[in-house]
N, C-alpha and C. Protein backbone atom coordinates (compact mmCIF):
# COMPACT_ATOMS: atom_id res chain seq x y z
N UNK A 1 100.13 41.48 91.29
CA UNK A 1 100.23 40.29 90.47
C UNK A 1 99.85 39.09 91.33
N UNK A 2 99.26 38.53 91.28
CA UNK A 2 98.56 37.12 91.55
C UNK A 2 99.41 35.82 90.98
N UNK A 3 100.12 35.35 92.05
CA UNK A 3 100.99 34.50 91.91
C UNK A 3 100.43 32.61 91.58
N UNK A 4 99.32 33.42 92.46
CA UNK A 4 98.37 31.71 92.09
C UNK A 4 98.37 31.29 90.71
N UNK A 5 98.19 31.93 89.85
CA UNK A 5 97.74 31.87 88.53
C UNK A 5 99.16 31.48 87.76
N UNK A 6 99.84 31.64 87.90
CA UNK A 6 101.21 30.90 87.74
C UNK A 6 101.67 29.53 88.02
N UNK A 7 101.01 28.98 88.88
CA UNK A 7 101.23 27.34 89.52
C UNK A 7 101.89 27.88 90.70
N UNK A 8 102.41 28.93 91.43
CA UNK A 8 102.95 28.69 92.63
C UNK A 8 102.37 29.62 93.69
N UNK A 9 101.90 28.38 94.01
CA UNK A 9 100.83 28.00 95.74
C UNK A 9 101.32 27.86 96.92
N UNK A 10 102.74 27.60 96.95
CA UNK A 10 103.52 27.87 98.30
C UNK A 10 103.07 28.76 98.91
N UNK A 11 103.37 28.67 100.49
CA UNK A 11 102.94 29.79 101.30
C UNK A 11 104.29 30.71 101.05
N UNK A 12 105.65 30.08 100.65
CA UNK A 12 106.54 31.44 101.02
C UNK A 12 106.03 32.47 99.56
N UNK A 13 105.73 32.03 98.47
CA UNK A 13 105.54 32.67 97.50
C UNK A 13 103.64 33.76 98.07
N UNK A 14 103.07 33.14 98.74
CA UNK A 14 101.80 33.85 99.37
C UNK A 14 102.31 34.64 100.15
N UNK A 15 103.32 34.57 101.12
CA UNK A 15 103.78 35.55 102.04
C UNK A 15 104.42 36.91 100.96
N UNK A 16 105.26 36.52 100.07
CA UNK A 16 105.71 37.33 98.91
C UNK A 16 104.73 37.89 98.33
N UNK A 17 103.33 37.84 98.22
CA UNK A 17 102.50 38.18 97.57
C UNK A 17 101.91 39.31 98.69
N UNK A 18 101.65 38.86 99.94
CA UNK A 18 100.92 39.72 101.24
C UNK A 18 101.80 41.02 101.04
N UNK A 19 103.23 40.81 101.25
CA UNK A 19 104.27 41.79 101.01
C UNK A 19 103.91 42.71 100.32
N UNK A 20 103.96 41.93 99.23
CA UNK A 20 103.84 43.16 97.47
C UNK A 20 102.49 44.20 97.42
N UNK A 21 101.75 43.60 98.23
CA UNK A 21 100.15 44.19 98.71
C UNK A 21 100.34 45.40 99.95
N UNK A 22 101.24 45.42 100.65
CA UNK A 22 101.29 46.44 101.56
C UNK A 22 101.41 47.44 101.12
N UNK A 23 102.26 47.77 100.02
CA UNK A 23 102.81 49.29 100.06
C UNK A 23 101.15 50.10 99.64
N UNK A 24 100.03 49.40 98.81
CA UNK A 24 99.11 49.76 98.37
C UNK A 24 98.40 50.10 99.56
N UNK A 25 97.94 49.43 100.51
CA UNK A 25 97.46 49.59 102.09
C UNK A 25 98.32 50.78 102.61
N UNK A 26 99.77 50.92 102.68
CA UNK A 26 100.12 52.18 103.08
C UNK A 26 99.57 53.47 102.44
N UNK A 27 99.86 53.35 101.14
CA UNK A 27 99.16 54.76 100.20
C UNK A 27 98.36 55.05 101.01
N UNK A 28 96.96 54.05 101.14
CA UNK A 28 95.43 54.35 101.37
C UNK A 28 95.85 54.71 102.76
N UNK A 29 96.59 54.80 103.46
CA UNK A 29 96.51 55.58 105.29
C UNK A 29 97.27 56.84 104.83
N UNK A 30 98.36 56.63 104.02
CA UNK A 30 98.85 58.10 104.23
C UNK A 30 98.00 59.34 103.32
N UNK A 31 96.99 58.83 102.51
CA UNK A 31 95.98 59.67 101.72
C UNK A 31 94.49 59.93 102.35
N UNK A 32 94.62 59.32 103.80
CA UNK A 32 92.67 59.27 104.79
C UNK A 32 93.39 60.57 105.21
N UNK A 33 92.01 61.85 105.53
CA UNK A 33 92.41 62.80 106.08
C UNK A 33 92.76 62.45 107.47
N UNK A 34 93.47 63.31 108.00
CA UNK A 34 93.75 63.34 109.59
C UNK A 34 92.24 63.46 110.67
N UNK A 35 92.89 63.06 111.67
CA UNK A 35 91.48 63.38 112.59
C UNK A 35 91.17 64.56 112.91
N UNK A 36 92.44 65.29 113.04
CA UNK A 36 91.99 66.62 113.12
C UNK A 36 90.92 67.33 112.10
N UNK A 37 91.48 67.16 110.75
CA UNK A 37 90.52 67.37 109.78
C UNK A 37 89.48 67.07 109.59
N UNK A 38 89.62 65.89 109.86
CA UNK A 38 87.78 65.27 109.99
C UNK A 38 86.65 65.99 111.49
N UNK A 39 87.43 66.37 112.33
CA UNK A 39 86.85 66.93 113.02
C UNK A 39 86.45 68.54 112.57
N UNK A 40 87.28 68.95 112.25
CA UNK A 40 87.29 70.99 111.67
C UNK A 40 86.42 70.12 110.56
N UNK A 41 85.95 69.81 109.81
CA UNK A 41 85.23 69.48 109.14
C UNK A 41 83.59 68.97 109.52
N UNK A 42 83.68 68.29 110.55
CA UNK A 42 82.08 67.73 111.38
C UNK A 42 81.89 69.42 111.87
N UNK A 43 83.06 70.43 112.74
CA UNK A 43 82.54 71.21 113.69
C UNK A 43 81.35 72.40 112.29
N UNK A 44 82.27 72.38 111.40
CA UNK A 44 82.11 73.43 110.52
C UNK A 44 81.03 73.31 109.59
N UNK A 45 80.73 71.94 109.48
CA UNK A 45 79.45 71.87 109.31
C UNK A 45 78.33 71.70 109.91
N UNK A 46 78.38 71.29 111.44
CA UNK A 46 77.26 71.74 112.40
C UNK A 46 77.17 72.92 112.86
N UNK A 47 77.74 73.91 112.19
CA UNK A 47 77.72 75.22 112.52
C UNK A 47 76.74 76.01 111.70
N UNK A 48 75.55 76.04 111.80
CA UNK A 48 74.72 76.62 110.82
C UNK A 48 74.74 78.28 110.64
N UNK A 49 74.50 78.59 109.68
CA UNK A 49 74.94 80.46 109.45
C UNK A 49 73.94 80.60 108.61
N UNK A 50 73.12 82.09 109.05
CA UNK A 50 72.62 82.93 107.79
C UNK A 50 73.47 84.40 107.35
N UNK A 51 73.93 84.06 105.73
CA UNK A 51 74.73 85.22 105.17
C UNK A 51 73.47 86.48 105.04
N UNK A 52 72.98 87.94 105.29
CA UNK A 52 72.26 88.81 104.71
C UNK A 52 73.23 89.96 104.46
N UNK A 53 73.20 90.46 103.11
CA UNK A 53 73.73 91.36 102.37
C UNK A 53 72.46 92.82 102.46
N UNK A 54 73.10 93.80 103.29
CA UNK A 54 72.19 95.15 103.15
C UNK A 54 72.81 95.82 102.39
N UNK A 55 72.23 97.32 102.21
CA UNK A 55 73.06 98.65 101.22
C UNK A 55 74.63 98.83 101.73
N UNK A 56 74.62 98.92 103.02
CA UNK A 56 75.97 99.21 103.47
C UNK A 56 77.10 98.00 104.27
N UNK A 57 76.51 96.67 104.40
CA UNK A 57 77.15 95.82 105.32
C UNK A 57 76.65 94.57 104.92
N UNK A 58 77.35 93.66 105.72
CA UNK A 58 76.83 92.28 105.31
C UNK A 58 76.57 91.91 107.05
N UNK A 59 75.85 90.93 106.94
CA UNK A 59 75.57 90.62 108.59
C UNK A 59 75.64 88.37 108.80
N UNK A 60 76.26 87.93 109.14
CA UNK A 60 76.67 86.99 109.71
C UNK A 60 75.71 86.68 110.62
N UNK A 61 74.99 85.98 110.48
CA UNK A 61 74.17 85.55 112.28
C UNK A 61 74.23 83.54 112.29
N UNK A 62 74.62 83.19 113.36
CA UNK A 62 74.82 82.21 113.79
C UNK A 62 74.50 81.94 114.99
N UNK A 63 73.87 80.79 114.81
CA UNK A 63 73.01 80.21 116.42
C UNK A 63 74.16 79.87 117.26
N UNK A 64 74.52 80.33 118.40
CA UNK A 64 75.20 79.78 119.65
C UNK A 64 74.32 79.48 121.08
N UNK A 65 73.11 78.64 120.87
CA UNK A 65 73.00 78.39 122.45
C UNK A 65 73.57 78.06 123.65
N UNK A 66 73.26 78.75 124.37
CA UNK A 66 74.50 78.24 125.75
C UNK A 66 75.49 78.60 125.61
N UNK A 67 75.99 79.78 125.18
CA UNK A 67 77.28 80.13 124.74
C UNK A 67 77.64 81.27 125.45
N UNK A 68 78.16 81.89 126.12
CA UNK A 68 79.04 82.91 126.22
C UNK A 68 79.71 84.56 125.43
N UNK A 69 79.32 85.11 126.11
CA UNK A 69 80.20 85.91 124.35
C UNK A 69 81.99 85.49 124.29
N UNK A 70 82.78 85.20 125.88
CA UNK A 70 84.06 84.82 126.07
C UNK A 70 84.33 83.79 125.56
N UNK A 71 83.39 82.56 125.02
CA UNK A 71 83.75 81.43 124.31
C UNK A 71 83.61 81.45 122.99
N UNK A 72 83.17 82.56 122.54
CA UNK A 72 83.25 82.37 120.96
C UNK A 72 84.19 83.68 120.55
N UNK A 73 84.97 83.47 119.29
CA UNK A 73 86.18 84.08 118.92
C UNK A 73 85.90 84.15 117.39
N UNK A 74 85.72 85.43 117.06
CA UNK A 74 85.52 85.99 115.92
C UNK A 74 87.08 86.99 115.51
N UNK A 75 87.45 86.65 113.99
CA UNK A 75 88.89 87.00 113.54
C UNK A 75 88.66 87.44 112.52
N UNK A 76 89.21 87.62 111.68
CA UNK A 76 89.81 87.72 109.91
C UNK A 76 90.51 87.20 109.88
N UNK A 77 91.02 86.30 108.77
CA UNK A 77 92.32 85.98 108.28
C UNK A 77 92.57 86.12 106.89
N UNK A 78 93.60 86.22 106.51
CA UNK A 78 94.53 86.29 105.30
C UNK A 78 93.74 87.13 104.47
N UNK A 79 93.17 88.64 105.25
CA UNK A 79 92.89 89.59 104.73
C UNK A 79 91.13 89.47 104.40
N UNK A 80 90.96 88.28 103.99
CA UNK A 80 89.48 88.60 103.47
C UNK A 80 88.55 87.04 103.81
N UNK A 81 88.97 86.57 105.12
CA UNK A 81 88.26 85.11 105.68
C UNK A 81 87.65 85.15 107.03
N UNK A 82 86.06 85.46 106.96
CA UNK A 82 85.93 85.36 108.17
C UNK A 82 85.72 84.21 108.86
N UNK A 83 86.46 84.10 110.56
CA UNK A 83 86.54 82.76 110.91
C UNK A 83 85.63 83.00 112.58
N UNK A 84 84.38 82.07 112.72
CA UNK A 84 83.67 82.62 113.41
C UNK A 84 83.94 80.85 114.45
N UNK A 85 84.41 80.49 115.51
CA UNK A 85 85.17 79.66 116.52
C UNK A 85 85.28 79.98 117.90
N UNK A 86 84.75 78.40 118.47
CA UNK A 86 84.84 78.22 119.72
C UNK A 86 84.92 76.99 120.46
N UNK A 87 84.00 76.96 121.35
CA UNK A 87 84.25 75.55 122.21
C UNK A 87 83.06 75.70 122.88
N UNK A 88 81.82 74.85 122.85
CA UNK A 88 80.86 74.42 123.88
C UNK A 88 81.67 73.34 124.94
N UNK A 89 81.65 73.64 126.17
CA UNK A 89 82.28 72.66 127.02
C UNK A 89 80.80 72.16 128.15
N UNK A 90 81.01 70.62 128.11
CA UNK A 90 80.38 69.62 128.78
C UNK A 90 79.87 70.52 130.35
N UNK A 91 79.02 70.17 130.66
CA UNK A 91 78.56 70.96 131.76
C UNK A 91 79.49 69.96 133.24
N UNK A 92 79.46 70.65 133.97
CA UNK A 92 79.89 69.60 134.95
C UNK A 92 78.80 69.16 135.82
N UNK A 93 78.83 67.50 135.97
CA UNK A 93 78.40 66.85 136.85
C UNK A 93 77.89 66.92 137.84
N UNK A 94 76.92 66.84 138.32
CA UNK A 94 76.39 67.20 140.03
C UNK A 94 76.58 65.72 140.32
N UNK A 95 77.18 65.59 141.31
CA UNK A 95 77.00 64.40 142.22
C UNK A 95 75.23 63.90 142.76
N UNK A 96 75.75 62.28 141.93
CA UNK A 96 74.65 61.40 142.48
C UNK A 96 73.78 61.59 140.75
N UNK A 97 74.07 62.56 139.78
CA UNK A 97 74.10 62.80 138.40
C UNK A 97 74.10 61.83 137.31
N UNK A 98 73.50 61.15 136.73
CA UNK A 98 74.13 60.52 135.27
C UNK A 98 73.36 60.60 134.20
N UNK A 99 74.11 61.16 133.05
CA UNK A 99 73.00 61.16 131.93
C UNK A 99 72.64 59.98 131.42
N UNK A 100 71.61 60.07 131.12
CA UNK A 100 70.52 59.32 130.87
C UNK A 100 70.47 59.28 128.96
N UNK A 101 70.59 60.57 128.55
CA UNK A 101 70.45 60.44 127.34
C UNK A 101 71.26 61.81 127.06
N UNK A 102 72.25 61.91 126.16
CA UNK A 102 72.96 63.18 125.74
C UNK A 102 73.17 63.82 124.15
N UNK A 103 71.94 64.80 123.88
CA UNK A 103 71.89 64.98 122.79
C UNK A 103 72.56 66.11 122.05
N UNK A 104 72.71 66.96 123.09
CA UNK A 104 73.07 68.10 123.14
C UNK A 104 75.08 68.42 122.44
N UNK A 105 75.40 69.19 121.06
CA UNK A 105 76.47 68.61 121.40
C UNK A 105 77.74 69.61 121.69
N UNK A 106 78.84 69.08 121.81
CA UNK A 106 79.83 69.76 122.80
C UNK A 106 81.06 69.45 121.88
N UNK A 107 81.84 70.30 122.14
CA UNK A 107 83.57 70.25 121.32
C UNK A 107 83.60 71.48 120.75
N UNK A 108 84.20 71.62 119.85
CA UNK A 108 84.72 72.86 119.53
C UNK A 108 84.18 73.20 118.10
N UNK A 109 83.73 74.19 117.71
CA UNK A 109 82.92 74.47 116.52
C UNK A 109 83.94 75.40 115.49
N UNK A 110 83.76 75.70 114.40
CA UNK A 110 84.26 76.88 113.72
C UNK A 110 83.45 76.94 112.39
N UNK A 111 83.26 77.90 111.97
CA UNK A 111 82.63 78.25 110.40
C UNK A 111 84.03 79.31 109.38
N UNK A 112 84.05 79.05 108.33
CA UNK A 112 85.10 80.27 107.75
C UNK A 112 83.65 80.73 106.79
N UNK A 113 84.00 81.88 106.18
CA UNK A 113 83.29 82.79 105.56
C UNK A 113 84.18 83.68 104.32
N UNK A 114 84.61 83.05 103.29
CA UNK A 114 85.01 84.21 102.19
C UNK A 114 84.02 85.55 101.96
N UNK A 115 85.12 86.42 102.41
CA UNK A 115 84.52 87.93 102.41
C UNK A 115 84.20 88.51 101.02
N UNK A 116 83.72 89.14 100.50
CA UNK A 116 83.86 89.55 99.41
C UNK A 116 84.59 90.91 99.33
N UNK A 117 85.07 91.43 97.96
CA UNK A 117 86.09 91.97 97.75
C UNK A 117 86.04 93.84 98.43
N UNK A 118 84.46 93.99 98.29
CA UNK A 118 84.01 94.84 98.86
C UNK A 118 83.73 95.09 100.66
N UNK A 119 84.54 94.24 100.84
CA UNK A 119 84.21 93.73 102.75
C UNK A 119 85.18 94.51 103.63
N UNK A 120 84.71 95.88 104.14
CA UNK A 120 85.87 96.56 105.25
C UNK A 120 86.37 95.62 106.38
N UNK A 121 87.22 94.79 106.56
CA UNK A 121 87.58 94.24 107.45
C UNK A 121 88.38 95.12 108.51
N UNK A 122 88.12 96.61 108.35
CA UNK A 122 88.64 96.76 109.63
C UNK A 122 87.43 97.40 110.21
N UNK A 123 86.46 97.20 109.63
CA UNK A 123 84.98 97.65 110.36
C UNK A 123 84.24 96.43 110.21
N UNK A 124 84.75 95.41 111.50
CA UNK A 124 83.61 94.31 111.70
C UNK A 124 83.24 94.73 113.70
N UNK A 125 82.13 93.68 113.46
CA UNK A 125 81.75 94.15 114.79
C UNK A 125 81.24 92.88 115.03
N UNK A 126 80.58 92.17 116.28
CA UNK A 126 79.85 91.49 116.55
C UNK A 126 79.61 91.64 118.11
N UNK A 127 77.84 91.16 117.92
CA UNK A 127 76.76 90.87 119.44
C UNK A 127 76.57 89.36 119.39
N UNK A 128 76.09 89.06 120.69
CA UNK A 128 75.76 87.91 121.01
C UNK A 128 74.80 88.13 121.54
N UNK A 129 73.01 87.63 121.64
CA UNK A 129 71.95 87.91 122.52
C UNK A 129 70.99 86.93 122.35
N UNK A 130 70.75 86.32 123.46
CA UNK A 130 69.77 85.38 123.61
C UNK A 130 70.23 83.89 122.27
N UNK A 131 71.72 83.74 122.49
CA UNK A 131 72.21 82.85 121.67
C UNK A 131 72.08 82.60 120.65
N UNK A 132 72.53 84.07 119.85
CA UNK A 132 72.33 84.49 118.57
C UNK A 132 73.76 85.26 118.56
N UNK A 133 74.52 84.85 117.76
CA UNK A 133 75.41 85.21 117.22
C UNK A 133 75.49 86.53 115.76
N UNK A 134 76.07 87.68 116.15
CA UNK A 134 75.79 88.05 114.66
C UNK A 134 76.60 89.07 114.27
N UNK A 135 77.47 88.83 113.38
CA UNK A 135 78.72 89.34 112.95
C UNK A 135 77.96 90.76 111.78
N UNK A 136 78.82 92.09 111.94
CA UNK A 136 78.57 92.79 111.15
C UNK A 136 79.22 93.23 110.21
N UNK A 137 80.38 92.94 108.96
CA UNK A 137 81.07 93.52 108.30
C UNK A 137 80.83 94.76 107.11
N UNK A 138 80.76 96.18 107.81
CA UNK A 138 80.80 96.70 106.67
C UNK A 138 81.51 96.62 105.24
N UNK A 139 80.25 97.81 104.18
CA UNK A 139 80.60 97.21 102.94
C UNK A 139 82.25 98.72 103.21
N UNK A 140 82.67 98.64 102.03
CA UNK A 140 83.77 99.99 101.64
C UNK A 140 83.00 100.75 100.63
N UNK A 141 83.35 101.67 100.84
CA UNK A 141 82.67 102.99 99.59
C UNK A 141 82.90 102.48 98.00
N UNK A 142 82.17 102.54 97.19
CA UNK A 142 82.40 102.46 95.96
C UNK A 142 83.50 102.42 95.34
N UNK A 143 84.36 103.39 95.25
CA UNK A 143 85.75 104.19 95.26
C UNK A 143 86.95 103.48 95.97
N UNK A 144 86.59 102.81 97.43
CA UNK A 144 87.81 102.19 97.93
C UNK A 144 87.75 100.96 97.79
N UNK A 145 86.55 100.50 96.76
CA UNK A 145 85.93 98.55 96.89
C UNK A 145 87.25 98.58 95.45
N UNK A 146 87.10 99.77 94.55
CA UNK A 146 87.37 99.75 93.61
C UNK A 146 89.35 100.12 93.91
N UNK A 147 89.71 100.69 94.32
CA UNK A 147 91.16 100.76 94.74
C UNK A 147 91.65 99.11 95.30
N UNK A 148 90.85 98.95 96.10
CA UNK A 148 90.87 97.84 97.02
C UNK A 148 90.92 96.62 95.92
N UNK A 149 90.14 96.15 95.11
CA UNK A 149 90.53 95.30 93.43
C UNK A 149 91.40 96.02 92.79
N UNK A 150 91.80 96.74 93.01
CA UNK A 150 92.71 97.22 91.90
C UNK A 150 94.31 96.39 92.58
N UNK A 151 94.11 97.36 93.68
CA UNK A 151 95.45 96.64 94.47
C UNK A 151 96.18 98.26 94.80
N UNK A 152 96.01 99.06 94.14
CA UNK A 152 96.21 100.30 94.15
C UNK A 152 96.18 101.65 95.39
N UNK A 153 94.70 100.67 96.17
CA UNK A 153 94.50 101.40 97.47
C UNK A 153 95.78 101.07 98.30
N UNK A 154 95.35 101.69 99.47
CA UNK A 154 95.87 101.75 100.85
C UNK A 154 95.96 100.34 101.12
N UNK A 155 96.65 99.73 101.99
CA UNK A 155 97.07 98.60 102.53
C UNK A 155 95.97 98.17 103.78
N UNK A 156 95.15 97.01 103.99
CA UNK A 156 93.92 97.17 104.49
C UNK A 156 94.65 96.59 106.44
N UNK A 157 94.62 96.80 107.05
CA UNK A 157 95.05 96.16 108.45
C UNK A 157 94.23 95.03 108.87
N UNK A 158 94.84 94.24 109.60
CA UNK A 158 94.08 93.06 109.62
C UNK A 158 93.77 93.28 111.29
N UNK A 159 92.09 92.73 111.06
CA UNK A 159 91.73 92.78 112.61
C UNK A 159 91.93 91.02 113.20
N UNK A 160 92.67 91.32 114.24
CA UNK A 160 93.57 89.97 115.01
C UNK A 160 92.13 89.26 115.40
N UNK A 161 90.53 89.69 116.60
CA UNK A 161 90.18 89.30 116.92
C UNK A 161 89.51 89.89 117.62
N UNK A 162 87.90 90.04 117.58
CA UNK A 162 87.02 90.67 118.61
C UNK A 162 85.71 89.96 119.05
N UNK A 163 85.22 89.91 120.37
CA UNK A 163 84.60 89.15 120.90
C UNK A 163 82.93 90.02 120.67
């Protein structure tokens, strides 16, 4: 409410007005995502992926230059999410060193991947070669894709994490 428009122009009635305006300024901070989020969000989308679907498997490949196979961490979660995460870390410094220009980038990356319903998650695999990343999840047999939607099958084990 706009107090001006009333005849009263006092500053204590303007200070009463600044007041009445905050709680709206609070909303808008406690509704901005976190930084964390905004970051899992930048990493996960500079993470580029090609999905290919064959007869028996699906295959994941993702560019990691300069990477390690020990720095990148491939999981499942909550049964049917693949989560493909790591960390490019800053090279260290040589003395007498300064960059000049730094394009290259560094922090911590992650991609998730909804599996589909047909996805053996306890037969994934992944290589790393020549900074190529590439995840293999077999498909399940006809018969256990179909137990497996039903809910009916066997109970599927979850793989914690393989490099």
């Amino acid at each position: 409410m706009d107090f001006r428009l009333t005849g009263f122009d006092s500053p204590l009635f303007a200070t009463l007005h600044h007041l009445m305006d905050v709680p709206d300024e609070a909303d808008k901070s406690f509704n901005a995502p976190t930084r964390t989020y905004v970051r899992d969000a930048r990493a996960m989308a500079a993470t580029p992926a090609d999905v290919k679907e064959f007869p028996g498997s699906y295959a994941f490949v993702v560019d990691m230059p300069g990477l390690k196979s020990g720095d990148i961490k491939v999981q499942v979660e909550d049964d049917n999410v693949l989560v493909v995460s790591g960390e490019r870390k800053r090279e260290e410094e040589k003395e007498g060193a300064k960059y000049l220009r730094m394009e290259r980038r560094v922090g911590k990356f992650m991609r998730k991947f909804t599996l589909p319903e047909n996805a053996n998650t306890e037969a994934v695999s992944a290589a790393c070669r020549d900074g190529v990343l590439t995840v293999t999840v077999e498909k399940l047999p006809p018969a256990r894709a179909e137990e497996a939607k039903d809910g009916r099958g066997q109970d599927r084990l979850k793989v914690a994490s393989r490099s």
